[in-house]
PDB file of N, CA and C in Angstrom:
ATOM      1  N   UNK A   1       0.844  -1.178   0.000  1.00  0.00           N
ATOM      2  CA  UNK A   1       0.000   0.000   0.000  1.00  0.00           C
ATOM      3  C   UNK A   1       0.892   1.244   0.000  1.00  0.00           C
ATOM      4  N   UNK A   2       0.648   2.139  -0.637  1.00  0.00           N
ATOM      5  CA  UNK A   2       1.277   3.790  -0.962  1.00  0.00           C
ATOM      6  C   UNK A   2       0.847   4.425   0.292  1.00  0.00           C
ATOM      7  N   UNK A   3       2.147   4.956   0.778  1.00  0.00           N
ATOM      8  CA  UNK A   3       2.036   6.369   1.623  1.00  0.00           C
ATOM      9  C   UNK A   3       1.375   6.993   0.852  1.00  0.00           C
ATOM     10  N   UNK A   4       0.199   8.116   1.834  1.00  0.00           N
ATOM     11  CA  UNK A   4      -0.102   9.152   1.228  1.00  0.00           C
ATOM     12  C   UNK A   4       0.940  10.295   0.892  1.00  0.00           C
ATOM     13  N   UNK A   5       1.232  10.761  -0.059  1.00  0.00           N
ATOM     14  CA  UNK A   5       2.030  11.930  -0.613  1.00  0.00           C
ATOM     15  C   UNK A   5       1.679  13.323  -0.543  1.00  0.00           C
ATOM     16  N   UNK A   6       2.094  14.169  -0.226  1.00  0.00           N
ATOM     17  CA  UNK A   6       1.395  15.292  -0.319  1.00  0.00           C
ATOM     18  C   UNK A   6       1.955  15.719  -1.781  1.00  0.00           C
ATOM     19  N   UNK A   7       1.393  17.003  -2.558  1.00  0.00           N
ATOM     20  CA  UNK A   7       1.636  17.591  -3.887  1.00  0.00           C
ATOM     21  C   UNK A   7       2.806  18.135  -3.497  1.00  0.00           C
ATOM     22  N   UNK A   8       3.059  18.621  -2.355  1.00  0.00           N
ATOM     23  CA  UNK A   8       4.280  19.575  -2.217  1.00  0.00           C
ATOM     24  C   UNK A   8       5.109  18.627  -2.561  1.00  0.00           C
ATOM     25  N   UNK A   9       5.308  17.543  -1.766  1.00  0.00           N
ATOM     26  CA  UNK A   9       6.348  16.408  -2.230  1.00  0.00           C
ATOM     27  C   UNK A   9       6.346  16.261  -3.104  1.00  0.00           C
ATOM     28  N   UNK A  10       5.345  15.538  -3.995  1.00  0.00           N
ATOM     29  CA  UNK A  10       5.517  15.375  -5.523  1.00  0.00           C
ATOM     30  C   UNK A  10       6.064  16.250  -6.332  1.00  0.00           C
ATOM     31  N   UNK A  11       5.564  17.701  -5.866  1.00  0.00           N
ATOM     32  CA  UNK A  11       6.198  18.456  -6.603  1.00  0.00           C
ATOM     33  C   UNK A  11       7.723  18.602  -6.514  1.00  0.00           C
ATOM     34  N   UNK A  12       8.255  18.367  -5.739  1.00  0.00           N
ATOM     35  CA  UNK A  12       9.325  18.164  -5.342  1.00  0.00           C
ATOM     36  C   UNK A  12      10.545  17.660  -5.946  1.00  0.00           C
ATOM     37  N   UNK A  13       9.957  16.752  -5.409  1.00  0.00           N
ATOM     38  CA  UNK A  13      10.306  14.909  -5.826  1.00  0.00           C
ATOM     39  C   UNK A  13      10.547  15.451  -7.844  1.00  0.00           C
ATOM     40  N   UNK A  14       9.652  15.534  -8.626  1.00  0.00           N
ATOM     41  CA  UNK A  14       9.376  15.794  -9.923  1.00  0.00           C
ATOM     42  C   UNK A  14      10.100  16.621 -10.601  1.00  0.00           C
ATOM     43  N   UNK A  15       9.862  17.915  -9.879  1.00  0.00           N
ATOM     44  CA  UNK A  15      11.108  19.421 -10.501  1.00  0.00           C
ATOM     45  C   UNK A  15      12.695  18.377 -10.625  1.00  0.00           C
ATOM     46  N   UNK A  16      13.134  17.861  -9.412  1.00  0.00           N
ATOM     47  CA  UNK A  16      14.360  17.298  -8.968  1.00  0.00           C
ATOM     48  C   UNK A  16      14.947  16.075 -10.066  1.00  0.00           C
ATOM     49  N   UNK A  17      13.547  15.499 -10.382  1.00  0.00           N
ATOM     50  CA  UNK A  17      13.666  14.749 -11.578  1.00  0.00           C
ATOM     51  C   UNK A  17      14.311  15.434 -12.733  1.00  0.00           C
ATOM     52  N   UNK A  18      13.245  15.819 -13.056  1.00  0.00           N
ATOM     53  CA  UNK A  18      13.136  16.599 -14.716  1.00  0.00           C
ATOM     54  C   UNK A  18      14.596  17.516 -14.717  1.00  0.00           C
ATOM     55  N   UNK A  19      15.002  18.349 -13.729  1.00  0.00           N
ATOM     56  CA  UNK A  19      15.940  18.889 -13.742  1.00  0.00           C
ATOM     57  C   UNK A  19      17.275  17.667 -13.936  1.00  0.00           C
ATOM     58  N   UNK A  20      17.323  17.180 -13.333  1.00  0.00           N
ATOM     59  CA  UNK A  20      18.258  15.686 -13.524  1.00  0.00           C
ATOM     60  C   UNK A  20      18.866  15.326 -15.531  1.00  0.00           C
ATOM     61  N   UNK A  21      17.503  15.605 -16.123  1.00  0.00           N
ATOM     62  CA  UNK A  21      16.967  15.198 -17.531  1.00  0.00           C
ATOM     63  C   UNK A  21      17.613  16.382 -18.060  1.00  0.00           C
ATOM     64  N   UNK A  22      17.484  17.690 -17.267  1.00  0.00           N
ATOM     65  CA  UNK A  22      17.817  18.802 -18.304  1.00  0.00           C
ATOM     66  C   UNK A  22      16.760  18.977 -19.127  1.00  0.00           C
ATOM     67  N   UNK A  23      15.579  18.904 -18.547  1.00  0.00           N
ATOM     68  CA  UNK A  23      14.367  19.697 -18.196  1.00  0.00           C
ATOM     69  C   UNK A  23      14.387  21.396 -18.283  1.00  0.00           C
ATOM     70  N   UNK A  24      13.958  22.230 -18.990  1.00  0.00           N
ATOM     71  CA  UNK A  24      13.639  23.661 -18.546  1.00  0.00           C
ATOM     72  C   UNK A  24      12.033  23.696 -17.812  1.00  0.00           C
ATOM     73  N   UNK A  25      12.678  23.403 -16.274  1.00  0.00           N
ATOM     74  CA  UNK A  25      10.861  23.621 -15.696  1.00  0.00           C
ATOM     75  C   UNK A  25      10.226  24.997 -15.317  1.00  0.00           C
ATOM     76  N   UNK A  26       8.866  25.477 -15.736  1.00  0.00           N
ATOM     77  CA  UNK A  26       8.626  26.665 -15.410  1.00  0.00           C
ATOM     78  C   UNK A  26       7.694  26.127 -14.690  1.00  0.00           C
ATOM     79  N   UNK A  27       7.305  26.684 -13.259  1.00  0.00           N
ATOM     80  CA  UNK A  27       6.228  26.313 -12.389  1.00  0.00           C
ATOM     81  C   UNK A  27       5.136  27.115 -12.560  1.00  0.00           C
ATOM     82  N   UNK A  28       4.099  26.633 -12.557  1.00  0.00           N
ATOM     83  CA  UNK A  28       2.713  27.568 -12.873  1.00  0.00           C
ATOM     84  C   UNK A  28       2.574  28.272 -11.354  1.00  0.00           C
ATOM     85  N   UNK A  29       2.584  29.595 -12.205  1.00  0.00           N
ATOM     86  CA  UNK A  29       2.064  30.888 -10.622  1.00  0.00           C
ATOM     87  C   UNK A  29       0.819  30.964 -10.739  1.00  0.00           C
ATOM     88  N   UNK A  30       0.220  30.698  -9.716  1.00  0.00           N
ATOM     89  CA  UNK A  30      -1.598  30.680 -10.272  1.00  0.00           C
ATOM     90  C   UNK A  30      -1.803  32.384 -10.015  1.00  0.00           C
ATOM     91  N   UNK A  31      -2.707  32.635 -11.082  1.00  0.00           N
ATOM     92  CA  UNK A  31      -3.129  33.755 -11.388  1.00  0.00           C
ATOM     93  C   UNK A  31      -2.206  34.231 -12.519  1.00  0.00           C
ATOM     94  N   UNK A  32      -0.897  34.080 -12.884  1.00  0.00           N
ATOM     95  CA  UNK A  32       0.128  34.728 -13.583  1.00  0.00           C
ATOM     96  C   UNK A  32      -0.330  34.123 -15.193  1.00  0.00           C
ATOM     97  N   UNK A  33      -0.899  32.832 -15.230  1.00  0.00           N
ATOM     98  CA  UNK A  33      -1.139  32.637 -17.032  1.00  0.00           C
ATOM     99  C   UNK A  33      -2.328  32.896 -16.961  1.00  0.00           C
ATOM    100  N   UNK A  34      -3.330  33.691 -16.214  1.00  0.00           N
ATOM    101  CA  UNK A  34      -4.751  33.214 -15.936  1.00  0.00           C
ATOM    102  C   UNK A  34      -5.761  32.321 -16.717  1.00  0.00           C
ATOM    103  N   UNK A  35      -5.529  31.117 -17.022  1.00  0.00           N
ATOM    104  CA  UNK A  35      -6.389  30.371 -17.203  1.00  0.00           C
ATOM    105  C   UNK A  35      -6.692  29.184 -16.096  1.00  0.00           C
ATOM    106  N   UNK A  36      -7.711  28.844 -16.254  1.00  0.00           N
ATOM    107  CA  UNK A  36      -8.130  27.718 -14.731  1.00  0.00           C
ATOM    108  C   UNK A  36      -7.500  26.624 -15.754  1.00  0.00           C
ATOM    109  N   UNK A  37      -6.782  25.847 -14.816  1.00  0.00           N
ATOM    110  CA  UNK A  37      -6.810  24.566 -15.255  1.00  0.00           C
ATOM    111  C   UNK A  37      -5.433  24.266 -16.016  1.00  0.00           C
ATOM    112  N   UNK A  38      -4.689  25.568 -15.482  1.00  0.00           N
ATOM    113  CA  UNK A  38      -2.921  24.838 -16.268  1.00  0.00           C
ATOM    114  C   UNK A  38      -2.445  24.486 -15.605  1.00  0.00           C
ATOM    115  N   UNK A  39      -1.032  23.541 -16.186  1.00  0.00           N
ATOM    116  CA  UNK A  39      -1.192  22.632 -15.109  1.00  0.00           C
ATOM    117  C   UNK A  39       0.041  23.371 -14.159  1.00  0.00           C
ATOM    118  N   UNK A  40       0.309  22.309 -12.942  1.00  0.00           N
ATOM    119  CA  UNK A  40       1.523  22.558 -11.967  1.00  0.00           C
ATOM    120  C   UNK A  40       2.796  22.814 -12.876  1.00  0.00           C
ATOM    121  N   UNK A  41       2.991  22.243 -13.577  1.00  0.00           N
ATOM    122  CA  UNK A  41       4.409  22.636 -14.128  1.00  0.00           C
ATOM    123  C   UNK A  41       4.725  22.252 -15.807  1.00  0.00           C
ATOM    124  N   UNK A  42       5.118  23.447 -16.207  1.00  0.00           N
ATOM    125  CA  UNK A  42       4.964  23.514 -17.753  1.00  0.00           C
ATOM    126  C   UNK A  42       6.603  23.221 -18.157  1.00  0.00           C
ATOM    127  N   UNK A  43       6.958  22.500 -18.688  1.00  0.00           N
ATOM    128  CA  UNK A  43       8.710  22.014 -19.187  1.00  0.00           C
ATOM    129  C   UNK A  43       8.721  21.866 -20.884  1.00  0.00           C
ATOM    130  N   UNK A  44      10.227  21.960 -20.836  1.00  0.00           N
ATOM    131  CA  UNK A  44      10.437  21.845 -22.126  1.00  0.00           C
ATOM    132  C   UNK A  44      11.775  21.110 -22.080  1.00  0.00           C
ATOM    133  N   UNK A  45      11.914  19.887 -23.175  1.00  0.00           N
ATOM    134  CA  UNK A  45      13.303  19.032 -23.294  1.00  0.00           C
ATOM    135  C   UNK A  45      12.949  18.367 -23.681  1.00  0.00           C
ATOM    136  N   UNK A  46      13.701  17.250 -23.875  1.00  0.00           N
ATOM    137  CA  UNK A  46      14.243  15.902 -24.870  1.00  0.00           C
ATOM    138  C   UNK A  46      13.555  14.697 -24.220  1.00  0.00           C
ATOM    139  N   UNK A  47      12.186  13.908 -25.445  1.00  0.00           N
ATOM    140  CA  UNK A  47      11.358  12.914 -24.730  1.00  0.00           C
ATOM    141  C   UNK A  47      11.438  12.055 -26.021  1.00  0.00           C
ATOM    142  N   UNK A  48      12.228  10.738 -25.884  1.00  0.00           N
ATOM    143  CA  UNK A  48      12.517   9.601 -26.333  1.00  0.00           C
ATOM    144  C   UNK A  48      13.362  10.213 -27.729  1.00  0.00           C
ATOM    145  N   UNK A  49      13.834  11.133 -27.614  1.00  0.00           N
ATOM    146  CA  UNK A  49      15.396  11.479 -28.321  1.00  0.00           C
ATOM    147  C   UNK A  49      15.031  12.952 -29.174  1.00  0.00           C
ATOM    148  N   UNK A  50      13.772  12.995 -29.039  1.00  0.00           N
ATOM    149  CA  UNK A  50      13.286  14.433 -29.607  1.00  0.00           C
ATOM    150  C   UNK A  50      13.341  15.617 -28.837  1.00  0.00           C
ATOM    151  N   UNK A  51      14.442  16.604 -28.709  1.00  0.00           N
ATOM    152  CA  UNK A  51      14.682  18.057 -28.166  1.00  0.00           C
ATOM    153  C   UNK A  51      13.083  18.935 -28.256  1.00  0.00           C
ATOM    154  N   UNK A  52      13.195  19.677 -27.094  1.00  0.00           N
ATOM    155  CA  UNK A  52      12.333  20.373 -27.490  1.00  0.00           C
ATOM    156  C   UNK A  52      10.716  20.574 -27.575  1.00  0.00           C
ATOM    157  N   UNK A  53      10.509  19.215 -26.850  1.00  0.00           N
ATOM    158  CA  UNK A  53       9.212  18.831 -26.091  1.00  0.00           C
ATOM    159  C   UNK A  53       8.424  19.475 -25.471  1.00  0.00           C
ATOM    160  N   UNK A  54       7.204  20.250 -25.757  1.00  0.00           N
ATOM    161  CA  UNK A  54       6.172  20.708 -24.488  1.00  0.00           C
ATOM    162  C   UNK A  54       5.815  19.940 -23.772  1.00  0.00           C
ATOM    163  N   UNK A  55       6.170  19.813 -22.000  1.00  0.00           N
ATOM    164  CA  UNK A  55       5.415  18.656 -21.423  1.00  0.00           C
ATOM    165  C   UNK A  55       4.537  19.311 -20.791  1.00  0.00           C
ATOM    166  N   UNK A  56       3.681  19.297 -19.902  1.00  0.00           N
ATOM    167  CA  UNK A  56       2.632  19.845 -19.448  1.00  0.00           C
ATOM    168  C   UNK A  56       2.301  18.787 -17.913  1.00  0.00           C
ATOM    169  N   UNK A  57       3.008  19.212 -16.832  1.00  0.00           N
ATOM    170  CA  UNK A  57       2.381  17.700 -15.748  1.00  0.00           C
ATOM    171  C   UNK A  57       1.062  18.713 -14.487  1.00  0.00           C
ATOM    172  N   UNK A  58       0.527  17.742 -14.475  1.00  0.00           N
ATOM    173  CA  UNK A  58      -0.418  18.501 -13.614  1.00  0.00           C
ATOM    174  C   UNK A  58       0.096  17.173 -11.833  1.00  0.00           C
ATOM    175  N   UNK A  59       0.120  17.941 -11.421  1.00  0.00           N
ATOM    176  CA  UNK A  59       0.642  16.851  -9.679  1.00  0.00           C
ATOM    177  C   UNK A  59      -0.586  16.869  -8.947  1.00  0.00           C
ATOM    178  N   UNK A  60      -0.499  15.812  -8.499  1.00  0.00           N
ATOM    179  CA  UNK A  60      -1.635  15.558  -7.383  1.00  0.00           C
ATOM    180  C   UNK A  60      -1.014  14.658  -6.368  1.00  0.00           C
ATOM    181  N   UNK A  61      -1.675  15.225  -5.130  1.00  0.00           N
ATOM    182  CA  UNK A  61      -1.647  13.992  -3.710  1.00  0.00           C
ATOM    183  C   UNK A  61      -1.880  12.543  -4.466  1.00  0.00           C
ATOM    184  N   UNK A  62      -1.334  11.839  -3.615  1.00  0.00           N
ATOM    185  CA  UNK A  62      -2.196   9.929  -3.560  1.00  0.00           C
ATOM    186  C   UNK A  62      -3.577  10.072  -4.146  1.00  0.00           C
ATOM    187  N   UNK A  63      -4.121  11.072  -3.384  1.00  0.00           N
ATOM    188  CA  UNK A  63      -5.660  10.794  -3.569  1.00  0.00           C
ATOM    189  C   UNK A  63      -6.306  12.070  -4.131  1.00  0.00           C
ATOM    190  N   UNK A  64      -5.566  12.753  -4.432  1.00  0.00           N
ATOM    191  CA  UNK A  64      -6.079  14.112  -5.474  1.00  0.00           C
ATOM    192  C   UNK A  64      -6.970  13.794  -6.196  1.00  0.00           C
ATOM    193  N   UNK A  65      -8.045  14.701  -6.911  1.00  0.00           N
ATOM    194  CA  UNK A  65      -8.568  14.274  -7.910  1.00  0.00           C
ATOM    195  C   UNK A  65      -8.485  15.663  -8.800  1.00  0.00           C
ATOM    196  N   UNK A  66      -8.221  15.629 -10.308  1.00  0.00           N
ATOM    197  CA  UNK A  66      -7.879  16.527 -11.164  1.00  0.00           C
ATOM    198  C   UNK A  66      -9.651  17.363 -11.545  1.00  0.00           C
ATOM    199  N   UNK A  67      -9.683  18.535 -11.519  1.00  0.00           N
ATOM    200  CA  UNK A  67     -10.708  19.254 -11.795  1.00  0.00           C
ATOM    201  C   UNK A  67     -10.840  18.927 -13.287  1.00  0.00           C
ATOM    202  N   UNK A  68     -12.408  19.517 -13.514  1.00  0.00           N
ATOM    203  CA  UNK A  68     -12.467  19.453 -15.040  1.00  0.00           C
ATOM    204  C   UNK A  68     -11.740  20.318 -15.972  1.00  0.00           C
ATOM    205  N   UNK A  69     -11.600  21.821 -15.264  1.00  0.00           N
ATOM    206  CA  UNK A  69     -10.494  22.514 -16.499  1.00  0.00           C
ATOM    207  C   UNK A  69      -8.972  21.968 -16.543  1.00  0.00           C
ATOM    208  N   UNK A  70      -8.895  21.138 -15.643  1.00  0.00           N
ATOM    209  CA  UNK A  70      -7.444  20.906 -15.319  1.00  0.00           C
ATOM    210  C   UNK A  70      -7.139  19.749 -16.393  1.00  0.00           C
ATOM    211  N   UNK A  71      -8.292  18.777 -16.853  1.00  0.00           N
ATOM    212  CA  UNK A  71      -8.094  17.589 -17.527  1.00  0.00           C
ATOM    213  C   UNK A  71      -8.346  17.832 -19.146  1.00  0.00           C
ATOM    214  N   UNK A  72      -9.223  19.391 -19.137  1.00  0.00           N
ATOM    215  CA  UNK A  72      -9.527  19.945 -19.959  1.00  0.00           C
ATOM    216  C   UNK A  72      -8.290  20.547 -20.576  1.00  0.00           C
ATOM    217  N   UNK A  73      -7.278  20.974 -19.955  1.00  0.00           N
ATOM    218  CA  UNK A  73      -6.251  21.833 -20.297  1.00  0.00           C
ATOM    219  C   UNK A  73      -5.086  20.466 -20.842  1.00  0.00           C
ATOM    220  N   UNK A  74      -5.217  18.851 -19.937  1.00  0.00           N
ATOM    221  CA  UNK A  74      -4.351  18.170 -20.381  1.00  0.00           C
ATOM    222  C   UNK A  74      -4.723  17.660 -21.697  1.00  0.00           C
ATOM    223  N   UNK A  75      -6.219  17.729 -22.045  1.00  0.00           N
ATOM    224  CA  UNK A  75      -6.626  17.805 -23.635  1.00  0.00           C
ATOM    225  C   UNK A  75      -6.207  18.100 -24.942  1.00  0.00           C
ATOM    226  N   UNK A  76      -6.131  19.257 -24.376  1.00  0.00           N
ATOM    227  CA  UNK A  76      -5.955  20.460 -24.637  1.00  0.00           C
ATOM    228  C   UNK A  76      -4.126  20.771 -25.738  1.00  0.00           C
ATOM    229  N   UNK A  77      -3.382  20.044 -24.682  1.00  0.00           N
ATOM    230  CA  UNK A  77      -1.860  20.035 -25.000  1.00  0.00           C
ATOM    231  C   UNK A  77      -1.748  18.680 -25.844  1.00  0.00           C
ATOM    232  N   UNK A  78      -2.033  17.908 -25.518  1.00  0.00           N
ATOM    233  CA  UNK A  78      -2.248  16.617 -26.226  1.00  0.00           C
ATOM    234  C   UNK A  78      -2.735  16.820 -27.786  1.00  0.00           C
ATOM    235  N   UNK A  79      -3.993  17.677 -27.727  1.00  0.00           N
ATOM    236  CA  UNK A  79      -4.198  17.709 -29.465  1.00  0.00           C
ATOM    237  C   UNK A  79      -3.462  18.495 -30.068  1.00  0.00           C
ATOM    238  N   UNK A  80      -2.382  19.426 -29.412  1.00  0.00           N
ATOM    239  CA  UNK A  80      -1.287  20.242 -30.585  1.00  0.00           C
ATOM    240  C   UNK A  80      -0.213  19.627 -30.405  1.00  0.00           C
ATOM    241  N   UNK A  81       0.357  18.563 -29.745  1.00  0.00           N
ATOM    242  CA  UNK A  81       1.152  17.781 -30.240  1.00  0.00           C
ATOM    243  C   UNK A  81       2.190  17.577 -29.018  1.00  0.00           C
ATOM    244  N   UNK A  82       1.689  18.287 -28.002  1.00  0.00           N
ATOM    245  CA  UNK A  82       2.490  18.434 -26.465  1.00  0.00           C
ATOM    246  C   UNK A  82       2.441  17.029 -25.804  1.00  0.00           C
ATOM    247  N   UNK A  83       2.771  16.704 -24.452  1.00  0.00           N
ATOM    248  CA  UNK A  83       2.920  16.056 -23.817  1.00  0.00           C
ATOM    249  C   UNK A  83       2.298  16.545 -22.583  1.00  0.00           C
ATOM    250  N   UNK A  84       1.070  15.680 -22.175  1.00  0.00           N
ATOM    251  CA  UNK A  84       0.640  16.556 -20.685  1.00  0.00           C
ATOM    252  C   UNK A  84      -0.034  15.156 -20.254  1.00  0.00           C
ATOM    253  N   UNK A  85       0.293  15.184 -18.803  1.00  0.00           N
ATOM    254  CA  UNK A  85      -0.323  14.009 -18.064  1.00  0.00           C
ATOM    255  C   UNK A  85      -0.950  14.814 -16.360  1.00  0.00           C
ATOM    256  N   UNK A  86      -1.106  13.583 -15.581  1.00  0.00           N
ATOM    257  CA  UNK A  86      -1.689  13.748 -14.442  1.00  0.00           C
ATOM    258  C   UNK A  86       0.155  13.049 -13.259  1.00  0.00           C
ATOM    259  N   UNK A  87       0.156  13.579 -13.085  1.00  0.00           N
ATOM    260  CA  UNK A  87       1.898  12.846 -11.786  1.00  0.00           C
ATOM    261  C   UNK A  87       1.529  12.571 -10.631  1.00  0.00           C
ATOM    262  N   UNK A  88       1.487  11.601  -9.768  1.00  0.00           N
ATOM    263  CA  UNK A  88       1.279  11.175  -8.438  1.00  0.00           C
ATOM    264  C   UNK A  88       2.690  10.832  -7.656  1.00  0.00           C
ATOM    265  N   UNK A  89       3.487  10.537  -8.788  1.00  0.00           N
ATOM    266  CA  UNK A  89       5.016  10.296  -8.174  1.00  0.00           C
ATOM    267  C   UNK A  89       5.660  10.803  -9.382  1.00  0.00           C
ATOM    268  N   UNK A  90       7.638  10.557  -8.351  1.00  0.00           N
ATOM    269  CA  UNK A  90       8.075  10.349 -10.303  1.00  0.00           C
ATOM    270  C   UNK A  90       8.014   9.139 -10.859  1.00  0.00           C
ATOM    271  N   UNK A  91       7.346   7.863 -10.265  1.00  0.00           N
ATOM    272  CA  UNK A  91       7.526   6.931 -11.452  1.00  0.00           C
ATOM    273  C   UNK A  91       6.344   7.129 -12.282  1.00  0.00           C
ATOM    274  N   UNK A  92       5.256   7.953 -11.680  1.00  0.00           N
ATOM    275  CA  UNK A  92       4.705   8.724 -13.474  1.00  0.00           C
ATOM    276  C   UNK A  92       5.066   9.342 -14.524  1.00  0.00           C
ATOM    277  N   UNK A  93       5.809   9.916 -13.510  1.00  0.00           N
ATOM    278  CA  UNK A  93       7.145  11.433 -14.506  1.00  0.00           C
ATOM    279  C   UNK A  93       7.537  10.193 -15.517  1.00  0.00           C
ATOM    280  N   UNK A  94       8.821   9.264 -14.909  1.00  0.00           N
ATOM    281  CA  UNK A  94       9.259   8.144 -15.580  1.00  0.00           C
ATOM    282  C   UNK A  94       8.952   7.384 -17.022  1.00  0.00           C
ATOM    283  N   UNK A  95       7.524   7.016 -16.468  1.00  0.00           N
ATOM    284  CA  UNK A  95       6.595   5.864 -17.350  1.00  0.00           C
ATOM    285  C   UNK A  95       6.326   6.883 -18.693  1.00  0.00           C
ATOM    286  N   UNK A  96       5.244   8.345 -18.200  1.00  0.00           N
ATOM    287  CA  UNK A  96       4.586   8.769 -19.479  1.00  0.00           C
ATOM    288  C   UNK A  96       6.218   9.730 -20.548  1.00  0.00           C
ATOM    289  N   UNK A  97       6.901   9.710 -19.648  1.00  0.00           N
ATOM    290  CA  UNK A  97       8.044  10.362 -20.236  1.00  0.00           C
ATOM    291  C   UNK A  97       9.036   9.414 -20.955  1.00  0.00           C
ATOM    292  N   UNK A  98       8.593   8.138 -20.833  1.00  0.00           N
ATOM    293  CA  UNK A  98      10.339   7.241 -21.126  1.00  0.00           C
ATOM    294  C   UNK A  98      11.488   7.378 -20.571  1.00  0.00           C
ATOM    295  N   UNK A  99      11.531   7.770 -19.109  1.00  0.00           N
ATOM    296  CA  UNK A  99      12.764   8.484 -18.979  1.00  0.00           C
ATOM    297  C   UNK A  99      13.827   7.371 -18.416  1.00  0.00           C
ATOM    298  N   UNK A 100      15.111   6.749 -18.562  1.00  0.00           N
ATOM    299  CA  UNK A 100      15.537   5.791 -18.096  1.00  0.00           C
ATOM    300  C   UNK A 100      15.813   6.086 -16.499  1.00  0.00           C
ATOM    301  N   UNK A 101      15.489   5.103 -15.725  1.00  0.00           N
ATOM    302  CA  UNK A 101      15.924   5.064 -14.483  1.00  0.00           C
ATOM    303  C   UNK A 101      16.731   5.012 -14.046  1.00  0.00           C
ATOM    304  N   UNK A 102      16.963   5.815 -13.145  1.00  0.00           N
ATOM    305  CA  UNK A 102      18.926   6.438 -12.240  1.00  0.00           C
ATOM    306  C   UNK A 102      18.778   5.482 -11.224  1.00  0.00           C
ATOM    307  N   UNK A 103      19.872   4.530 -11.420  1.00  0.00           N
ATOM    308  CA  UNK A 103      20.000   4.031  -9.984  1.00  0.00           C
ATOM    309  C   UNK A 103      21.269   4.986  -9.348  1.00  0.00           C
TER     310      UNK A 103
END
């Protein structure tokens, strides 16, 4: 069974990742893009050998549940050709990213 996580952690945990990757992470300031529903953290880099990637991750607790503009917005990135998911850990970061695992 999973510890509950808080987002702060995840978020955490995730930036620490992606930065690892050489990741450019920009963190969403709420109110600063004003739209409802972007996600926690907007990146750009190299996903399965292609530079230059929009990723789009939205973080949640263990037990978060993603609002409708929020799933709306991961739609959203997905039909112009981005990369946007939902993260509970980094082995989500990991999985929807391909990213090889650091031991």
């Amino acid at each position: 069974m999973k510890k509950n996580i808080s987002e702060k952690d995840v978020r955490k945990a995730v930036r620490d990742l992606l930065k690892k990757f050489g990741f450019l992470v920009i963190p969403y300031i709420p109110g600063f893009y004003g739209d409802k529903g972007v996600a926690d953290l907007l990146c750009c880099g190299t996903v399965d050998g292609i530079p230059g990637r929009f990723v789009a991750i939205e973080l949640k607790a263990t037990t978060g549940k993603p609002s409708k503009e929020q799933l709306e917005f991961i739609e959203q990135v997905q039909a112009r050709g981005g990369i946007a998911f939902i993260a509970r850990s980094t082995e989500d970061v990991i999985r929807h990213l391909n990213l090889p695992v650091l031991l």
